[in-house]
Protein backbone atom coordinates (compact mmCIF):
# COMPACT_ATOMS: atom_id res chain seq x y z
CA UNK A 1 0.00 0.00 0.00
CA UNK A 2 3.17 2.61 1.09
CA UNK A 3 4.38 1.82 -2.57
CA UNK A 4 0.78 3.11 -4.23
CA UNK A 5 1.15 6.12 -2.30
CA UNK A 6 4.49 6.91 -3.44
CA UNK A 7 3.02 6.17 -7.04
CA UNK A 8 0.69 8.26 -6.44
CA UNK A 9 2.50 11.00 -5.14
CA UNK A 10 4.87 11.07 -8.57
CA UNK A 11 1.64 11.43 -10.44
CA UNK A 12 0.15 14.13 -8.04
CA UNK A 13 3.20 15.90 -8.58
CA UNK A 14 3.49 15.53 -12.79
CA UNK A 15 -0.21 16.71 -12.60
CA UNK A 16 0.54 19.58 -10.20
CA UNK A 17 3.18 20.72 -12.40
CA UNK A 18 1.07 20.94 -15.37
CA UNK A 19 -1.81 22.48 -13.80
CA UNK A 20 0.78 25.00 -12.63
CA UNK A 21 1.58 25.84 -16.07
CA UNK A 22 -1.88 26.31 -17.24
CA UNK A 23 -2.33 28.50 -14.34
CA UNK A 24 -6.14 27.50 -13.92
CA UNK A 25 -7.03 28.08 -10.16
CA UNK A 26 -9.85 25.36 -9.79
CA UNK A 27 -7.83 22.62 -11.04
CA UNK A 28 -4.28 24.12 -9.04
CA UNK A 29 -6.48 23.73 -5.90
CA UNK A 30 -7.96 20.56 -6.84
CA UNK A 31 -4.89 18.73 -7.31
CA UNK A 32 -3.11 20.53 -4.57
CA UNK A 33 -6.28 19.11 -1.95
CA UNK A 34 -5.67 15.45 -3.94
CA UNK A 35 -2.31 15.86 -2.76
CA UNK A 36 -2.37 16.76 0.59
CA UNK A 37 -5.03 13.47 1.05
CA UNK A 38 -2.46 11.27 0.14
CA UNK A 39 0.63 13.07 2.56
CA UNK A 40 -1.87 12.57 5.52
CA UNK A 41 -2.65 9.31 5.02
CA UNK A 42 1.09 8.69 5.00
CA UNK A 43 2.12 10.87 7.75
CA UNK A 44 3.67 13.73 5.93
CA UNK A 45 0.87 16.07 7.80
CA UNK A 46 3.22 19.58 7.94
CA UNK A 47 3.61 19.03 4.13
CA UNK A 48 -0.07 18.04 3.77
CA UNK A 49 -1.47 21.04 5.70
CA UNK A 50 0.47 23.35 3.62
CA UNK A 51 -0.72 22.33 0.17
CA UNK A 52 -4.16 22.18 1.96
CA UNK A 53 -3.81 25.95 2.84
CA UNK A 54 -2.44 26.39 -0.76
CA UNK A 55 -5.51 24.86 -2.35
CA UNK A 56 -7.88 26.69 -0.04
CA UNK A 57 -6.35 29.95 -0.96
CA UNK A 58 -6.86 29.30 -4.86
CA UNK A 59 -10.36 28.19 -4.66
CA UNK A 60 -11.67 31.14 -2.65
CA UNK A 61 -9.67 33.41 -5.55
CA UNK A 62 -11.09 31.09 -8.12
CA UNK A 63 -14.84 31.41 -6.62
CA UNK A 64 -14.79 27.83 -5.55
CA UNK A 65 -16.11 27.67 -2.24
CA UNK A 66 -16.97 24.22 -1.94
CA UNK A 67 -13.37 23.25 -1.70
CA UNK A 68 -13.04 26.37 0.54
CA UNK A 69 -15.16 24.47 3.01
CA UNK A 70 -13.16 21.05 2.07
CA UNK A 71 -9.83 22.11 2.80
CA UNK A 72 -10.78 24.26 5.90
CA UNK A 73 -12.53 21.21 7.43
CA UNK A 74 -9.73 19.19 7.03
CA UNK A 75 -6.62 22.30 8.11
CA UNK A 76 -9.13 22.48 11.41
CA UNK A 77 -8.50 18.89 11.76
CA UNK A 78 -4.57 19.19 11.12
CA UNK A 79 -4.03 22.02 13.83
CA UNK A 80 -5.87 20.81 16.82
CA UNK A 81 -4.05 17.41 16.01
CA UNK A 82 -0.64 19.18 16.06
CA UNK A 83 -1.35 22.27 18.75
CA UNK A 84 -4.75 22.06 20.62
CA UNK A 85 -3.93 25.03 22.20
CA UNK A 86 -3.30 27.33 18.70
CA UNK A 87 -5.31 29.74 17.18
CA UNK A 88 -5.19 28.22 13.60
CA UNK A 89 -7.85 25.98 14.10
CA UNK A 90 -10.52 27.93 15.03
CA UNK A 91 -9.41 30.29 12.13
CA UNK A 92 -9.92 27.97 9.91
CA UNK A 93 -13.45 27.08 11.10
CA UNK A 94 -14.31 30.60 10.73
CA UNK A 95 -13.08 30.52 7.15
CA UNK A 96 -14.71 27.49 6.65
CA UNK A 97 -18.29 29.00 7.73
CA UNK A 98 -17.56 32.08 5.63
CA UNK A 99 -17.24 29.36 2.86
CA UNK A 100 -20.72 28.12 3.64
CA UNK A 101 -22.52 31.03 3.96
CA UNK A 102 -21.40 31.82 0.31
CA UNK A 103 -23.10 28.64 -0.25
CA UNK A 104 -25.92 29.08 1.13
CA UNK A 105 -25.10 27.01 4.25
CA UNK A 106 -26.11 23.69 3.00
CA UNK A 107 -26.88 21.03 5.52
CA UNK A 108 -24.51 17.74 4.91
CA UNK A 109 -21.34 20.00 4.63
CA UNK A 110 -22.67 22.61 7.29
CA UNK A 111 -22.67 20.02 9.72
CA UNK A 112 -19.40 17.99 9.37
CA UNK A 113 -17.89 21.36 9.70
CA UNK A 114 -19.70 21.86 13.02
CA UNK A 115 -18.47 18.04 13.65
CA UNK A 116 -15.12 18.82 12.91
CA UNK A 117 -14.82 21.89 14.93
CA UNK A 118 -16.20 19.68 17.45
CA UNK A 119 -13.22 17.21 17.72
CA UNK A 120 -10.98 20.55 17.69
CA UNK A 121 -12.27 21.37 20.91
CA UNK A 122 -12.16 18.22 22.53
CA UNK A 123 -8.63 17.63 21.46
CA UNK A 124 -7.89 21.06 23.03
CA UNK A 125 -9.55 19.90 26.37
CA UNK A 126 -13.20 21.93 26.06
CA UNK A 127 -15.69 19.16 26.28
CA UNK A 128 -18.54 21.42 26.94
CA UNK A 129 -17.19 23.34 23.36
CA UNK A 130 -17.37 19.55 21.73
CA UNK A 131 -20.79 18.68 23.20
CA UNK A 132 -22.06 21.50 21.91
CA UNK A 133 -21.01 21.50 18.61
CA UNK A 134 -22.34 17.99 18.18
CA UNK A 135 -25.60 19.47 19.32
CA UNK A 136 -25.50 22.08 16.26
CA UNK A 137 -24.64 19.79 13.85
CA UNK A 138 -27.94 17.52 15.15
CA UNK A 139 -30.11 20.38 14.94
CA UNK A 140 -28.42 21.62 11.61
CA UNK A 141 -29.31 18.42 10.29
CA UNK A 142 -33.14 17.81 11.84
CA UNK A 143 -34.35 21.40 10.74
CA UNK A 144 -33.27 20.60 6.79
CA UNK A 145 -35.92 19.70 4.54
CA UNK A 146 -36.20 16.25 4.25
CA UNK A 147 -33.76 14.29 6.98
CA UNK A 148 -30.83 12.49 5.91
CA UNK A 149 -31.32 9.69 7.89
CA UNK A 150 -27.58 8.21 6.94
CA UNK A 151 -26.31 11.68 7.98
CA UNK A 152 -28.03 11.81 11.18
CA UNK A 153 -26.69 8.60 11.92
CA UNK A 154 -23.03 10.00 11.05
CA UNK A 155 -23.29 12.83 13.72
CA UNK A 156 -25.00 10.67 16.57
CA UNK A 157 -21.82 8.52 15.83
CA UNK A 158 -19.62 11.45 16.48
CA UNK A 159 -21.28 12.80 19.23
CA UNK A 160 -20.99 9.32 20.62
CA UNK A 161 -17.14 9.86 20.26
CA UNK A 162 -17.29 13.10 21.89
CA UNK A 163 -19.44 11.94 24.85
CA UNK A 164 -17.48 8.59 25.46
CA UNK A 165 -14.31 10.88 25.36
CA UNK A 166 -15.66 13.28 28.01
CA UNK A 167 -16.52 10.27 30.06
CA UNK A 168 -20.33 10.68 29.66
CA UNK A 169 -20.59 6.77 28.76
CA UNK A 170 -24.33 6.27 29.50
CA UNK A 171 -25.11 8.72 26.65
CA UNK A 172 -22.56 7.80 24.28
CA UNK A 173 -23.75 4.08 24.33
CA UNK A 174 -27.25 5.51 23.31
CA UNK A 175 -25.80 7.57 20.58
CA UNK A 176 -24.06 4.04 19.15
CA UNK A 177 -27.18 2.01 19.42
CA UNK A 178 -28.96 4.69 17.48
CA UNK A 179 -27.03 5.09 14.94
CA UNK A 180 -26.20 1.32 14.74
CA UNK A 181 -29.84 0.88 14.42
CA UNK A 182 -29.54 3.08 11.75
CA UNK A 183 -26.71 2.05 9.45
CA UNK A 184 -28.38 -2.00 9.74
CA UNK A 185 -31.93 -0.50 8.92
CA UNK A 186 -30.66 1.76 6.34
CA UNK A 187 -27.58 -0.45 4.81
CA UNK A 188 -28.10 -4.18 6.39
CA UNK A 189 -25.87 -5.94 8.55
CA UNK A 190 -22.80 -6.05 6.90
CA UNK A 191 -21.48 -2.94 6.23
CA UNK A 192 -18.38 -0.80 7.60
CA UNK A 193 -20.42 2.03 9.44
CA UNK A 194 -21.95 -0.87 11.40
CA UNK A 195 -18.70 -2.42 12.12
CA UNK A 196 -17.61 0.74 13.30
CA UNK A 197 -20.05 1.41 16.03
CA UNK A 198 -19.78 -2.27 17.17
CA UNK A 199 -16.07 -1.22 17.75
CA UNK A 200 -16.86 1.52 19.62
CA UNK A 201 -19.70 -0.29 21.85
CA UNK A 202 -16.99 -2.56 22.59
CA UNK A 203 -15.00 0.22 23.35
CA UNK A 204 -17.74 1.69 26.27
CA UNK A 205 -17.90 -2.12 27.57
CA UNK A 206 -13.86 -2.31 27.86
CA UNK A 207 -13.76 0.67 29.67
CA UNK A 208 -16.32 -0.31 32.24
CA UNK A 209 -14.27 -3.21 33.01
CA UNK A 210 -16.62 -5.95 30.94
CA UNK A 211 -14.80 -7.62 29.56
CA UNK A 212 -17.42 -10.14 28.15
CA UNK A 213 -19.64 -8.00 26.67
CA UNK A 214 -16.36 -6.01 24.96
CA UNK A 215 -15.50 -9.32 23.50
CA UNK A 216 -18.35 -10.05 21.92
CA UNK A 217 -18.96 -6.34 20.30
CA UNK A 218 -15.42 -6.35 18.64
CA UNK A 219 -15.48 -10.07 17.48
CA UNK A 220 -19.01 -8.91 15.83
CA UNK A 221 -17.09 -5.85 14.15
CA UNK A 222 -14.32 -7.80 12.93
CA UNK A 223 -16.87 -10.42 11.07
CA UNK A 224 -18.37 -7.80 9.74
CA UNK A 225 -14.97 -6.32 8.32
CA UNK A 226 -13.60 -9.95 7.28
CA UNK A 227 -17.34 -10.50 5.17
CA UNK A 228 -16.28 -6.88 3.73
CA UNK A 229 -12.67 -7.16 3.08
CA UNK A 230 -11.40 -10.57 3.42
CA UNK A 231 -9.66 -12.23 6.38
CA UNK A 232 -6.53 -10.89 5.02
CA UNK A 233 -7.24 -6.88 4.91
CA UNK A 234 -5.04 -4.54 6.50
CA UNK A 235 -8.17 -3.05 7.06
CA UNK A 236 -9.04 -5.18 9.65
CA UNK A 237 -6.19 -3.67 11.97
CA UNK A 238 -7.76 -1.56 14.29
CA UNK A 239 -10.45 -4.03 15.22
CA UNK A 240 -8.02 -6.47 15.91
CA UNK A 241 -5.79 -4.02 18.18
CA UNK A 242 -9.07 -3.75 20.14
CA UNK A 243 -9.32 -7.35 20.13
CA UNK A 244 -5.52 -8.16 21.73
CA UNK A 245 -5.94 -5.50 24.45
CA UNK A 246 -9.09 -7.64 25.51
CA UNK A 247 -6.59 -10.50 25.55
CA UNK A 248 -4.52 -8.89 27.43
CA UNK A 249 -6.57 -7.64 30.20
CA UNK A 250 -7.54 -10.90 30.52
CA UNK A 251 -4.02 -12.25 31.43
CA UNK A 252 -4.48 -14.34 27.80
CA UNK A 253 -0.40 -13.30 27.10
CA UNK A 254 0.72 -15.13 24.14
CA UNK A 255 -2.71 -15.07 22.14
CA UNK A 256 -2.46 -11.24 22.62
CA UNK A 257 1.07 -11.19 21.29
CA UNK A 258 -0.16 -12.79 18.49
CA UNK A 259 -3.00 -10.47 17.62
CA UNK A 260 -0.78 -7.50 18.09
CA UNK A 261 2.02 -8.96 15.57
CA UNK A 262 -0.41 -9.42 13.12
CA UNK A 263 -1.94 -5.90 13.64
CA UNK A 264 2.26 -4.44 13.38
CA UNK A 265 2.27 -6.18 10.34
CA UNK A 266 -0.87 -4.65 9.03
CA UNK A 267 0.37 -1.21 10.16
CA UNK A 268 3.58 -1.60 8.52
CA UNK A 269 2.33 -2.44 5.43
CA UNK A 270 -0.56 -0.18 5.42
CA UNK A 271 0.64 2.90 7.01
CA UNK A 272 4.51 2.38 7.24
CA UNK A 273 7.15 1.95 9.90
CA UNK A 274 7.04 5.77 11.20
CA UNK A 275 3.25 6.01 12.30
CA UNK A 276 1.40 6.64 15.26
CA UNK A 277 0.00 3.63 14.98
CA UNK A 278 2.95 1.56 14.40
CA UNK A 279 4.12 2.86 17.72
CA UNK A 280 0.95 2.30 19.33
CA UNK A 281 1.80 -1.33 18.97
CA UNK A 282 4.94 -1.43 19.95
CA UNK A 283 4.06 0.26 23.14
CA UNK A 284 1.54 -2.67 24.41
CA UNK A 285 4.16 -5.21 22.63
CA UNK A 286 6.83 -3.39 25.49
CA UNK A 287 2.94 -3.79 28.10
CA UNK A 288 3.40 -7.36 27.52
CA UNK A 289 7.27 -8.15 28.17
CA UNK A 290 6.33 -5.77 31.51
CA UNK A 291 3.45 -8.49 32.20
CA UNK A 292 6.24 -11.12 31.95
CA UNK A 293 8.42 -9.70 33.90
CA UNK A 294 10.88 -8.45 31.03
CA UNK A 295 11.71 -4.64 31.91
CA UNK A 296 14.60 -4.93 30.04
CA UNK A 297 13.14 -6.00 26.62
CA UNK A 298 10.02 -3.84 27.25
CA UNK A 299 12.83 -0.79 27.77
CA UNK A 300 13.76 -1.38 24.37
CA UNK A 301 10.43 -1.85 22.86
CA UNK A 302 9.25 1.71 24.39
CA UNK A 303 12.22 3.56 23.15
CA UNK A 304 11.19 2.15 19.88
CA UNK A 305 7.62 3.45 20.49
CA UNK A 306 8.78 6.51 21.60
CA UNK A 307 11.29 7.38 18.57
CA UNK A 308 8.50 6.91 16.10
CA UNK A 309 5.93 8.90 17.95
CA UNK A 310 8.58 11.74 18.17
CA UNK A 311 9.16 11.26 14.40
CA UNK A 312 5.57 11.29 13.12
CA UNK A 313 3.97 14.16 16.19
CA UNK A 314 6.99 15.86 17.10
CA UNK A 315 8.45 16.37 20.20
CA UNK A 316 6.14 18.22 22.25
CA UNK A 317 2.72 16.34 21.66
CA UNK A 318 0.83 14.61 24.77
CA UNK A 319 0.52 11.03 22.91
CA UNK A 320 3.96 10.57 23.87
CA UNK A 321 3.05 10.00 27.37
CA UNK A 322 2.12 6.50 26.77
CA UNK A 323 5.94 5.49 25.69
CA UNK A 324 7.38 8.16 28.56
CA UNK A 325 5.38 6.29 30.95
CA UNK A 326 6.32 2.81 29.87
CA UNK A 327 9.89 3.68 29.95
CA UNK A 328 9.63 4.86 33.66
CA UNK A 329 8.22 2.17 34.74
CA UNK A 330 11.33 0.23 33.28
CA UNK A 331 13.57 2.67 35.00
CA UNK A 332 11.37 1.95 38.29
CA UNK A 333 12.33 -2.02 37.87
CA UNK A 334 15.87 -1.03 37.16
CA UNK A 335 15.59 1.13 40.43
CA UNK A 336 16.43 4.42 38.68
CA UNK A 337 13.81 6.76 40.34
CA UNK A 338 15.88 9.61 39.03
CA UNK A 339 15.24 8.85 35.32
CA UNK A 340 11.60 7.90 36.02
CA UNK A 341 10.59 10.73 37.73
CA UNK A 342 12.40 12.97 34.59
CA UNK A 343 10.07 10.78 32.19
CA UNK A 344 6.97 11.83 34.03
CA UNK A 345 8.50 15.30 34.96
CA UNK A 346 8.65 15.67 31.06
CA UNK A 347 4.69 14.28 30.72
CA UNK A 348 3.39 16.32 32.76
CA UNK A 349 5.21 19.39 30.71
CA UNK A 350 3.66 17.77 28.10
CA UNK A 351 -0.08 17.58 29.13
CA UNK A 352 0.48 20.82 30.91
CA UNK A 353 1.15 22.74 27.54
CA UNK A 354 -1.43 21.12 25.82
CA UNK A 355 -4.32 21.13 28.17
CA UNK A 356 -3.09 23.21 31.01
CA UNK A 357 -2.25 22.62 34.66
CA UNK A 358 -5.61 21.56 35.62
CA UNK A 359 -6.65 18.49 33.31
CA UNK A 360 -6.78 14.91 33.32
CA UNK A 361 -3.64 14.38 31.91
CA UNK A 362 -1.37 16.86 34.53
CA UNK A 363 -3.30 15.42 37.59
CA UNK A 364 -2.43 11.40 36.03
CA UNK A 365 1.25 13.01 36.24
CA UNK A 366 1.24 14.09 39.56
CA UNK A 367 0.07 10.74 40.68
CA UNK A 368 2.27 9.10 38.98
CA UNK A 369 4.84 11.07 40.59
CA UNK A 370 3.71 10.75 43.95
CA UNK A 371 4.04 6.70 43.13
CA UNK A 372 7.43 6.96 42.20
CA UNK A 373 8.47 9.27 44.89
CA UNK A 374 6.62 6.67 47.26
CA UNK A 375 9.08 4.03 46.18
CA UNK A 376 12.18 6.16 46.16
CA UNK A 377 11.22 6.92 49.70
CA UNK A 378 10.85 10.70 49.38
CA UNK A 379 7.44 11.15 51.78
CA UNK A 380 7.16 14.61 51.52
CA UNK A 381 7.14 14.85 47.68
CA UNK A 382 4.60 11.51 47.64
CA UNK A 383 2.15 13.99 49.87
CA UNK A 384 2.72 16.89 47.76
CA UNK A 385 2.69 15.09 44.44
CA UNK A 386 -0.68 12.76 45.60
CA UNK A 387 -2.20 16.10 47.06
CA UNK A 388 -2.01 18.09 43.87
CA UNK A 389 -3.46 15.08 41.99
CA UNK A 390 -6.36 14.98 44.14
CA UNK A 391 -6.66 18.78 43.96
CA UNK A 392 -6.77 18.90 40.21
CA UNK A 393 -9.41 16.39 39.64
CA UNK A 394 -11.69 18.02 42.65
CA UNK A 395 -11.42 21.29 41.14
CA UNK A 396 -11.82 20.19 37.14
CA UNK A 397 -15.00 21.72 36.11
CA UNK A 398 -15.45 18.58 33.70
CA UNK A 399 -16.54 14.79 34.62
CA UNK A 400 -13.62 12.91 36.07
CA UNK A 401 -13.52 9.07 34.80
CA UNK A 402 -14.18 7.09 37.73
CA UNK A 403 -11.24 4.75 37.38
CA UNK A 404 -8.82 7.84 37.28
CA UNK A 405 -10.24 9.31 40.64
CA UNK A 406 -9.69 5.51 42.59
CA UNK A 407 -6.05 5.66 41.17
CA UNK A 408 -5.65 8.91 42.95
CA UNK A 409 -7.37 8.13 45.70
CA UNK A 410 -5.59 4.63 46.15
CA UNK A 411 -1.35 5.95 45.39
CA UNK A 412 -2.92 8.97 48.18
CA UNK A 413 -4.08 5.96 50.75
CA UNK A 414 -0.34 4.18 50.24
CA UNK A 415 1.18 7.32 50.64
CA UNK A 416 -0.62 8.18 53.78
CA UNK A 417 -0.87 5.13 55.34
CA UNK A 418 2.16 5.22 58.17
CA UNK A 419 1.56 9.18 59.08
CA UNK A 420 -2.56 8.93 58.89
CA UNK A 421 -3.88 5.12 58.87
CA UNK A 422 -7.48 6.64 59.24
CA UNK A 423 -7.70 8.79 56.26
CA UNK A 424 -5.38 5.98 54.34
CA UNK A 425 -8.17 3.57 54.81
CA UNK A 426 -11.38 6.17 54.18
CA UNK A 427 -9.43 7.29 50.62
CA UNK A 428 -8.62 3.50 50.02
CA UNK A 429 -12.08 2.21 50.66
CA UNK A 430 -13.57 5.45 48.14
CA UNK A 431 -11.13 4.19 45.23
CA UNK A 432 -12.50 0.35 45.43
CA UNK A 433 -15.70 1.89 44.77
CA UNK A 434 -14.39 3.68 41.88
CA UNK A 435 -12.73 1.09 40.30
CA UNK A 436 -16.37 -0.71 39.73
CA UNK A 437 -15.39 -4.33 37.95
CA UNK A 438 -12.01 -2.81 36.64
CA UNK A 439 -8.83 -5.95 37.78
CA UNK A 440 -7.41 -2.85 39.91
CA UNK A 441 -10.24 -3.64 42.40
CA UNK A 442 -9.03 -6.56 44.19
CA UNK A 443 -5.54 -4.95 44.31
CA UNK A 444 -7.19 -2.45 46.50
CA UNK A 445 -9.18 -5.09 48.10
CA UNK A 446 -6.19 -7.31 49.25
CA UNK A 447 -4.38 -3.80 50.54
CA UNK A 448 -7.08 -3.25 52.92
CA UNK A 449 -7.41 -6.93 53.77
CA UNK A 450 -4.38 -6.70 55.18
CA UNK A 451 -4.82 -3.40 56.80
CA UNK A 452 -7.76 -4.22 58.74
């Protein structure tokens, strides 16, 4: 598939050039937007963006505002991936809406718009901005004449995402089954759209800790996408990445190594060796040698992780926190608390740039601290790291996840327990009820079992 693309990209590039020479705006811009497809979907996103701003400033000259909308959908897209925190995005949207209003704001493109302005604010950390974007796009799409049923379906879909992202599971499972219903009503019950909301079902059902009913949703997707595509389709990666981490929670080792090889393969041949996705894998193939009791191996397979990530994101972005934090936990094994606390030092930098110092992903740092400063024997930082943790999700003015709050509440009960038994066991009783069905349970279980 990488050797299409490249194909593809010498012929973009012939065609640009001629189109150049004529120096005829629509089909400049259209080639420039065919271009910039193709350098996303291989991870060349800076060059991508580029051509996409490019394109979007030839069709606006050449009266084109169709594209307009096109390419400023996808650049709002591109800069709340790369900076949630930048300006560019929301300029963009605006742009984009200027676009439409040329148009006459139509509904189908009016509302993926909306949609994608939606994912720009959750990526930047503003659920309440995503929830109610979703919302406009919904009533965008109910008040046109004549409901597209297919397209209502696609934003309940997205809202789900939105929803199950801000931790509001209860609705987000609704918003699946609807437009689930949908897509099987509308399109029968094998096609992709119906995969897809099987996989994210599964998804709400993994999270919640069951693990049954997770199992069953993404085997269902992946028949779907083997009746589609054949057993053989790199296609069927993603499903089958959801697949192994069920494996895995469930202690199944080897047969979860297996999936994931399978899926790296995919990847690799799909998306090449430098993508987010590639890394992805290697990070829960470094998860497993940790299970077995392999730091050193696992080391190695998160530095892998980690390189790519840096390659394809950059340096700065907060999905490197999943390699930083597998390689301190290595370090932790080795007994280098110095080196792990600089790798979780460096993601809480991280999620502090990108979402600020009172979010999810800075108060997850300061736990994990407070852990590590726990086993290095440094009290006074465990307190202060655990305390801030605490503080930050108490004083977040969106939902915490429940699991997140017991892992705070449980690394504060260890770190208290010598100078303040009482409290230890009050905050450790308050995180087994958060955990609900989730395996960290009966860790917090046997702790107190032996406590009291």
């Amino acid at each position: 598939m990488v050797g299409r693309h490249d194909a593809a990209r010498v012929q973009l590039l012939e065609l640009r050039t001629r189109a150049d020479a004529l120096g005829f705006p629509p089909t400049q811009s259209s080639v420039r937007h065919l271009q910039a497809q193709v350098l996303s979907f291989t991870g060349n996103h800076k060059e991508a963006a580029d051509l996409l701003e490019e394109a979007a400033i030839m069709a606006e000259a050449a009266g084109d505002f169709a594209s307009v909308v096109q390419c400023s959908r996808d650049l709002v897209a591109y800069y709340a991936h790369q900076d949630p925190m930048a300006p560019e995005a929301e300029a963009w949207f605006r742009r984009g809406l200027a676009g439409l209003e040329r148009l006459g704001n139509p509904p189908a493109p009016t509302a993926n718009l909306w949609l994608e302005r939606g994912a720009a604010r959750l990526t930047a950390g503003d659920l309440e901005g995503a929830r109610a974007a979703g919302e406009r796009a919904e009533s965008i799409v109910r008040r046109a004449k004549g409901i597209d049923t297919l397209l209502l379906a696609k934003v309940a879909a997205t809202r789900g995402v939105f929803m199950m992202r801000a931790a509001y599971f209860d609705e987000a499972l609704a918003l699946f089954t609807a437009a689930a219903d949908t897509y099987r009503a509308e399109l029968g019950d094998a096609n992709a759209r119906l995969g897809d909301m099987h996989t994210n079902i599964g998804g709400i059902y993994f999270t919640r800790g069951d693990l049954v009913a997770a199992h069953r949703e993404y085997k269902t997707a992946i028949k779907i996408s083997s009746s589609l595509l054949g057993p053989d389709s790199t296609q069927l990666a993603d499903p089958l990445y959801n697949l192994a981490l069920i494996h895995m929670d469930l202690g199944e080792l080897d047969e979860a190594t297996a999936v994931f090889e399978r899926c790296l393969d995919m990847y690799i041949r799909e998306r090449g060796v430098d993508h987010q996705d590639t890394g992805s894998v290697y990070e829960q193939l470094a998860e497993l040698e940790l299970l077995r009791g392999n730091p050193h191996e696992a080391g190695k397979l998160f530095e892998r992780a980690y390189r790519i990530l840096v390659t394809t994101l950059g340096p700065d972005h907060p999905r490197l926190d999943t390699a930083l934090r597998g390689l301190a936990r290595t370090a932790v094994a080795a007994g280098q608390f110095v080196v792990a606390m600089q790798h979780h030092e460096t993601v809480l930098r991280l999620h502090t740039a990108a979402s600020g110092p009172v979010s999810a992903g800075a108060g997850a740092a300061h736990r994990r601290l407070a852990s590590v400063a726990l086993a290095a024997g440094d009290h006074t930082r465990a307190v202060r790291e655990a305390s801030r943790a605490l503080e930050i999700y108490e004083t977040m003015t969106e939902p915490v996840e429940a699991p997140r709050l017991a892992l705070a509440q449980f690394t504060m009960a260890q770190v208290l327990w010598e100078s303040n038994p009482s409290e230890a066991l009050r905050l450790a009783t308050l995180a087994y009820e958060n955990f609900g069905h989730l395996k960290r349970r009966e860790d917090v279980a046997r702790w107190l079992a032996e406590r009291t």
